[in-house]
C-alpha atoms as a PDB file:
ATOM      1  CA  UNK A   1      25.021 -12.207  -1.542  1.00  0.00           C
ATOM      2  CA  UNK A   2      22.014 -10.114  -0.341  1.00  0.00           C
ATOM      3  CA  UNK A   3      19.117 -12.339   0.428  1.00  0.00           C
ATOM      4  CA  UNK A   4      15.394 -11.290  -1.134  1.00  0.00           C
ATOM      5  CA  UNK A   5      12.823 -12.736   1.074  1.00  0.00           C
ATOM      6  CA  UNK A   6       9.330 -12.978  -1.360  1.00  0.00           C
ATOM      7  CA  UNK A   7       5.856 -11.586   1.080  1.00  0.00           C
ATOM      8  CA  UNK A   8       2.552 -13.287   0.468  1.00  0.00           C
ATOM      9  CA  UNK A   9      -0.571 -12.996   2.631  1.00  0.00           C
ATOM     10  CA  UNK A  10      -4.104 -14.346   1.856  1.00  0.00           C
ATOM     11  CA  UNK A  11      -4.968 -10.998   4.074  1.00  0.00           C
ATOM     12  CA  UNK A  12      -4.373  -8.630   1.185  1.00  0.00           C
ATOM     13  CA  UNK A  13      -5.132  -9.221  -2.705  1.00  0.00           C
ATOM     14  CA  UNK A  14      -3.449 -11.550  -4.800  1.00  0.00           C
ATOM     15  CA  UNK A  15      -1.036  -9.886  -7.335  1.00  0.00           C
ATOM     16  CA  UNK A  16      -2.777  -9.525 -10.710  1.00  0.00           C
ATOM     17  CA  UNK A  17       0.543  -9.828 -12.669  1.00  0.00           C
ATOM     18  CA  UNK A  18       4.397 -11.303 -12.747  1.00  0.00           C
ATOM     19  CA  UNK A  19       5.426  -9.616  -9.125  1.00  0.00           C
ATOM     20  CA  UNK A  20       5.117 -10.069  -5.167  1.00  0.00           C
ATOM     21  CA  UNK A  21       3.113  -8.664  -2.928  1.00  0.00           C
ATOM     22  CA  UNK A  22       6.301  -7.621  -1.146  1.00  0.00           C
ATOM     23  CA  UNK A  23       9.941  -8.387  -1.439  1.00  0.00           C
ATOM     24  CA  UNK A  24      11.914  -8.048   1.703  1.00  0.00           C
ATOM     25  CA  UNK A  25      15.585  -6.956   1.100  1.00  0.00           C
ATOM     26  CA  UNK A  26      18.230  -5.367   3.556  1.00  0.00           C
ATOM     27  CA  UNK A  27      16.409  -4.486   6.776  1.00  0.00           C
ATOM     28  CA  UNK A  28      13.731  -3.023   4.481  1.00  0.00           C
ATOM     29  CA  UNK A  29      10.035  -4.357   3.044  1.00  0.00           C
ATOM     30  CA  UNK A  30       9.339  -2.924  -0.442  1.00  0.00           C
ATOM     31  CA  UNK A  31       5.399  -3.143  -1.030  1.00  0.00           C
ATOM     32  CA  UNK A  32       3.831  -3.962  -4.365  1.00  0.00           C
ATOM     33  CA  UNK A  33       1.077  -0.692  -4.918  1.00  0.00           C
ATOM     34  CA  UNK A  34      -2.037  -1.992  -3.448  1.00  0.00           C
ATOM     35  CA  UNK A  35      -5.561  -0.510  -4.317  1.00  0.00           C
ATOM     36  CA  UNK A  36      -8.751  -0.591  -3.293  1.00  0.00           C
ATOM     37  CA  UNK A  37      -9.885  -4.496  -3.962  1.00  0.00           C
ATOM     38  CA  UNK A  38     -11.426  -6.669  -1.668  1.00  0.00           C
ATOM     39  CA  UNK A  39      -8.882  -9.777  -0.671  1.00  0.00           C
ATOM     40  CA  UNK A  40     -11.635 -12.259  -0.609  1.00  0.00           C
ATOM     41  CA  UNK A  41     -13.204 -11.053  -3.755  1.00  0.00           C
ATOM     42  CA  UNK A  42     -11.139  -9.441  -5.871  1.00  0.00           C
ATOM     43  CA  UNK A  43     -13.311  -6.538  -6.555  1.00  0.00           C
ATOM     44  CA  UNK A  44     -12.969  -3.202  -5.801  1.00  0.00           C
ATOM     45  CA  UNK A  45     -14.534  -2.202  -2.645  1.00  0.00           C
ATOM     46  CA  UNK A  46     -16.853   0.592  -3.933  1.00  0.00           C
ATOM     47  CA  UNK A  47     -16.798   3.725  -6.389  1.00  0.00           C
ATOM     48  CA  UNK A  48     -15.423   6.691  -3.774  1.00  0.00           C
ATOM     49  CA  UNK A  49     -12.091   7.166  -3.335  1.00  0.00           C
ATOM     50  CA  UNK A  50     -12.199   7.197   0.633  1.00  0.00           C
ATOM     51  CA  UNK A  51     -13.418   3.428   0.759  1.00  0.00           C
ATOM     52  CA  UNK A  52     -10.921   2.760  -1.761  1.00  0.00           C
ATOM     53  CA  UNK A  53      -7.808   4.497   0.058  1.00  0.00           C
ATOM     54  CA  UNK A  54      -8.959   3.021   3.450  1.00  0.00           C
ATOM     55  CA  UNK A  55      -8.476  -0.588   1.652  1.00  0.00           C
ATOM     56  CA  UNK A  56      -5.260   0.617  -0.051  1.00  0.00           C
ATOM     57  CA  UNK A  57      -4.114   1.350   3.194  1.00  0.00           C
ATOM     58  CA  UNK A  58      -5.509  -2.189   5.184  1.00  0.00           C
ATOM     59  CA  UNK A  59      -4.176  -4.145   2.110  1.00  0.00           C
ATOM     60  CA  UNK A  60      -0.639  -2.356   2.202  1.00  0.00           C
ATOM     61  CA  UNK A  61      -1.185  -2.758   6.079  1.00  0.00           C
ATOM     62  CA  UNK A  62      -1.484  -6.722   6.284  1.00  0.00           C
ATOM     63  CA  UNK A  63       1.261  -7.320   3.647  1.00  0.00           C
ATOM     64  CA  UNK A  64       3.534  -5.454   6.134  1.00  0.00           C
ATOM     65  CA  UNK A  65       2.177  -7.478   9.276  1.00  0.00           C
ATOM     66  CA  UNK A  66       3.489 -10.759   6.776  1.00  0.00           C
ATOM     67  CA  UNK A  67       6.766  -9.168   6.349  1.00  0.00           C
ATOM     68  CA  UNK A  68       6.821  -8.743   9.984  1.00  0.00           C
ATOM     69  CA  UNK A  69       6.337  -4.940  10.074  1.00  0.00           C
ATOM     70  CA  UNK A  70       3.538  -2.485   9.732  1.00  0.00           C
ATOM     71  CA  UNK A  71       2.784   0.897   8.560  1.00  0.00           C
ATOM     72  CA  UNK A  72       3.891   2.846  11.470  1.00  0.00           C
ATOM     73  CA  UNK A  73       7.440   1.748  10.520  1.00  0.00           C
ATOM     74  CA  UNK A  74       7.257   2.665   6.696  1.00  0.00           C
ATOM     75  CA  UNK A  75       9.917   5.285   5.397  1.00  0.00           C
ATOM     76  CA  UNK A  76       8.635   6.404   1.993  1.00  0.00           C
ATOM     77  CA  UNK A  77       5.257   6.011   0.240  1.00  0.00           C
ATOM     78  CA  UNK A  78       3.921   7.025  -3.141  1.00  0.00           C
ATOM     79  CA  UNK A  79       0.006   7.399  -3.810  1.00  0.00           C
ATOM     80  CA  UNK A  80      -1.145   7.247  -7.217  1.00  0.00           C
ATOM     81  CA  UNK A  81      -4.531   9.136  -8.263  1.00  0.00           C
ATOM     82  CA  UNK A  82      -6.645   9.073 -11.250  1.00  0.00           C
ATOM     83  CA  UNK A  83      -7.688  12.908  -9.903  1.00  0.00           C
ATOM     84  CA  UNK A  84      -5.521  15.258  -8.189  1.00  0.00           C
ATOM     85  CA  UNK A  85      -8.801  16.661  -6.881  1.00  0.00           C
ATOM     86  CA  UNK A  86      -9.137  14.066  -4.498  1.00  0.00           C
ATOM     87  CA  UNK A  87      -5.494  14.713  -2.993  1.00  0.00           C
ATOM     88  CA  UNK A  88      -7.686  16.347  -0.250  1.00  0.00           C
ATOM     89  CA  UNK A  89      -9.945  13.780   0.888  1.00  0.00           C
ATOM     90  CA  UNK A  90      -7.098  10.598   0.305  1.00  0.00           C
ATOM     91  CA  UNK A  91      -4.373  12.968   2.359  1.00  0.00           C
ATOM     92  CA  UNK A  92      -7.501  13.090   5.709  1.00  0.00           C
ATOM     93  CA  UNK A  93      -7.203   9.054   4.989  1.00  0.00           C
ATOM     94  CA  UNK A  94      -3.577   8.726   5.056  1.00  0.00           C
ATOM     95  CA  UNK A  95      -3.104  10.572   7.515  1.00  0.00           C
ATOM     96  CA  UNK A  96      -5.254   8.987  10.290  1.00  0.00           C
ATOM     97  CA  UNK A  97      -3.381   5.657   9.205  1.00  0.00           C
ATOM     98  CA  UNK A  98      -0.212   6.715  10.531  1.00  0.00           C
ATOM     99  CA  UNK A  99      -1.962   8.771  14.499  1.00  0.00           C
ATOM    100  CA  UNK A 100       0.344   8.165  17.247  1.00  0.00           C
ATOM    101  CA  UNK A 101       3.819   8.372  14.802  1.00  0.00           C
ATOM    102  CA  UNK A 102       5.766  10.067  12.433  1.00  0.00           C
ATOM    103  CA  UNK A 103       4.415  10.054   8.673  1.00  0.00           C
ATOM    104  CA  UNK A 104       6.891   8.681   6.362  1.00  0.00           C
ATOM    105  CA  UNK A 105       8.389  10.167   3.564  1.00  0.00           C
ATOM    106  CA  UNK A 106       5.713  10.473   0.755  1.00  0.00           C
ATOM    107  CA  UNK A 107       5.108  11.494  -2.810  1.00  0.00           C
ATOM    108  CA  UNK A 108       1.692  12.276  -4.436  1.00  0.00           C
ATOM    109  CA  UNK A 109       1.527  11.748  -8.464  1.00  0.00           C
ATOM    110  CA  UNK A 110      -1.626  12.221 -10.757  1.00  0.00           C
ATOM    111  CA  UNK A 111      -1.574   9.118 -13.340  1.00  0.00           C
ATOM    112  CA  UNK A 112      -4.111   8.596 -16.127  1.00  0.00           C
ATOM    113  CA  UNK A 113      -5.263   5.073 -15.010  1.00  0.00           C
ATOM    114  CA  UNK A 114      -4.338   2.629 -12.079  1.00  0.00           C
ATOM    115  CA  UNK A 115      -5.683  -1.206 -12.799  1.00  0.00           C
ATOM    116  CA  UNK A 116      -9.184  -2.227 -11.928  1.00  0.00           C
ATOM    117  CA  UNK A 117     -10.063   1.464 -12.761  1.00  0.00           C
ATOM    118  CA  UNK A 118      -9.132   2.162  -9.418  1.00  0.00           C
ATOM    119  CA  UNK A 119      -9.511   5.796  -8.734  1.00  0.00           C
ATOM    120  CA  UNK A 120      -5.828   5.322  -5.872  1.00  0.00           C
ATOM    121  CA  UNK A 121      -3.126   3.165  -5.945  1.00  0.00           C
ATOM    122  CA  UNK A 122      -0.659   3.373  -2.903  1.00  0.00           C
ATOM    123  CA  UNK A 123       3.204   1.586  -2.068  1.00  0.00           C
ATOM    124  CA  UNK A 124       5.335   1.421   0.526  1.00  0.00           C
ATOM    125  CA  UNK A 125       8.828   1.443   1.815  1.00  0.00           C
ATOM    126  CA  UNK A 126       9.039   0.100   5.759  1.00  0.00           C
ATOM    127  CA  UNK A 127      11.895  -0.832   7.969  1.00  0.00           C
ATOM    128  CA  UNK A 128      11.922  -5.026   9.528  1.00  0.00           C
ATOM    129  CA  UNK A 129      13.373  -5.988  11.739  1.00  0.00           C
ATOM    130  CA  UNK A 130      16.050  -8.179  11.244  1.00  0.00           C
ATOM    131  CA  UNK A 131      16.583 -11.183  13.923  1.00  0.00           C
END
């Protein structure tokens, strides 16, 4: 039977419903979509949607760093946005997350709302190591 190892790190925000930060599952971690809030607060960390990708990203990052990974070894990633207008300015942020490697596989989708009013929402797909 395949073995599903439940993630949880005080480092990134606590889930605001019925799932895991992470799960990790077959040489892979499967990340929970993380946006913009503040771990020690629970707030989101401002109105613009650079500030709020950067913590997407340092969220998704420290869940992965619990799983025993990190972002430089993620495989597939979705972003979420509330406006496809800022696909621009969230693809400069993303991309300087992931200097120095291969970008993973990726898809971009315009939603009507993401919780907390959050203006992005991103997950992630990365390889562990298994040992």
């Amino acid at each position: 039977m395949q073995e599903r190892t439940p993630v949880a790190t005080p480092n990134a925000p606590a889930a605001i419903g019925p799932y895991s930060q992470a799960i990790v599952a077959g040489g892979l971690a499967h990340c929970s979509g993380q946006v913009g809030m503040d771990p020690a607060t629970g707030e989101l960390v401002g109105p613009g949607v650079v500030e709020q990708a950067r913590q997407c990203l340092a969220n998704l990052q420290a869940v992965l760093a619990a799983a025993g990974t990190s972002l430089h070894r993620a495989v597939r990633c979705t972003i979420f946005l509330t406006d496809m207008g800022d696909f621009a300015a969230v693809n400069e942020v993303y991309g300087q997350a992931f200097e120095g490697c291969e970008p993973p596989a990726r898809a971009t989708v315009e939603v009507s709302r993401l919780p907390k009013d959050a203006r992005v929402e991103i997950d992630c797909i990365a390889l562990v190591d298994q040992g």
